[in-house]
Protein backbone atom coordinates (compact mmCIF):
# COMPACT_ATOMS: atom_id res chain seq x y z
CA UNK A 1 -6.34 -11.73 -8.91
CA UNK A 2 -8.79 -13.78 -11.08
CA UNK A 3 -8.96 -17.22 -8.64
CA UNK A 4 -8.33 -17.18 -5.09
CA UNK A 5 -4.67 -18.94 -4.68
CA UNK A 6 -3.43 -18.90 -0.69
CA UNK A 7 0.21 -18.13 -0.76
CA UNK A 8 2.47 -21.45 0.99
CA UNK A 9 5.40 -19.04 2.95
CA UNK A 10 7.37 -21.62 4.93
CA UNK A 11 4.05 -23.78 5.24
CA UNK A 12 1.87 -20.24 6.77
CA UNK A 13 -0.66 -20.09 4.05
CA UNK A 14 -1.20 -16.23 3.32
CA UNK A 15 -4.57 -14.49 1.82
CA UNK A 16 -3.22 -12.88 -2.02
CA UNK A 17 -4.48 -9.69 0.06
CA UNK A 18 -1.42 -10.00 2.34
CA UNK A 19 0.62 -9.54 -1.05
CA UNK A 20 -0.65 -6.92 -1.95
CA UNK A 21 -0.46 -4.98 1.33
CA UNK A 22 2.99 -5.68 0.98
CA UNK A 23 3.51 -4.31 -2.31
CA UNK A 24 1.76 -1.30 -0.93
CA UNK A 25 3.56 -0.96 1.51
CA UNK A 26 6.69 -1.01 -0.47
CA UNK A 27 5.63 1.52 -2.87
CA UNK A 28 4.53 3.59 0.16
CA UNK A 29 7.81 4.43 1.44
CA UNK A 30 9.32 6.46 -1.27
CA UNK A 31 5.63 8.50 -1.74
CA UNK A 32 6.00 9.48 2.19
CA UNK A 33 9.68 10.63 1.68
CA UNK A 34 8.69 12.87 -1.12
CA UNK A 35 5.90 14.18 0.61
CA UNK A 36 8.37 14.71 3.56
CA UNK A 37 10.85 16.11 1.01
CA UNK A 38 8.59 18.33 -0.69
CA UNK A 39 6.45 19.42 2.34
CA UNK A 40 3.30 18.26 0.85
CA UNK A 41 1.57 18.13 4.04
CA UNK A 42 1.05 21.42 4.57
CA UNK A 43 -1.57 21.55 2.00
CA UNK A 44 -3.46 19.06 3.96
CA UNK A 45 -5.13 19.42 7.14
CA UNK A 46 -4.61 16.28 8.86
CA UNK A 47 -1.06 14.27 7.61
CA UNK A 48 -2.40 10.99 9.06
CA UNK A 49 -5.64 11.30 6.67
CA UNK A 50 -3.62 12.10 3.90
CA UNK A 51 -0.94 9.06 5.09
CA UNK A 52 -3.94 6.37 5.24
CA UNK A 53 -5.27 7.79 1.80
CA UNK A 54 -2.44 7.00 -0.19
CA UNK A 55 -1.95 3.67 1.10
CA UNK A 56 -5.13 2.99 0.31
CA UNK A 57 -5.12 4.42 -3.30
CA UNK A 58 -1.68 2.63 -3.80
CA UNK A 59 -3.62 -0.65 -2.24
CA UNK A 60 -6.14 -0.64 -4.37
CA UNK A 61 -4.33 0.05 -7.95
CA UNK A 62 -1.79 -3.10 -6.32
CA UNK A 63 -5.11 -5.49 -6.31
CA UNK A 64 -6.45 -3.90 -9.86
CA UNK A 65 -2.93 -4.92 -11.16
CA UNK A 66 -2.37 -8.19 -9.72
């Protein structure tokens, strides 16, 4: 994200992190339904775990990109 810029939402300043936790978030939802779709979770041996691991990989390649 290069400097540190506070995003001005109807005068709440925001951290850039809140962005992209949002993106994340967003690109989340259609991972979970194909996981849901596909029954990837039974591969796994806790679906929370695997839940909070792609939101973090997906959080983390957000902040890389931005």
């Amino acid at each position: 994200m290069g400097l540190y810029k506070e995003i001005n939402f109807c005068g709440i300043f925001l951290a850039p992190f809140f962005l992209c936790l949002l993106i994340a978030g967003i690109l989340y939802m259609p991972l979970h339904w194909c996981c849901d779709r596909f029954e990837i979770e039974r591969w796994f041996w806790n679906r929370p775990v695997l839940e909070a691991a792609l939101l973090i990989i997906l959080l983390r390649l957000v902040s890389f990109i931005l």
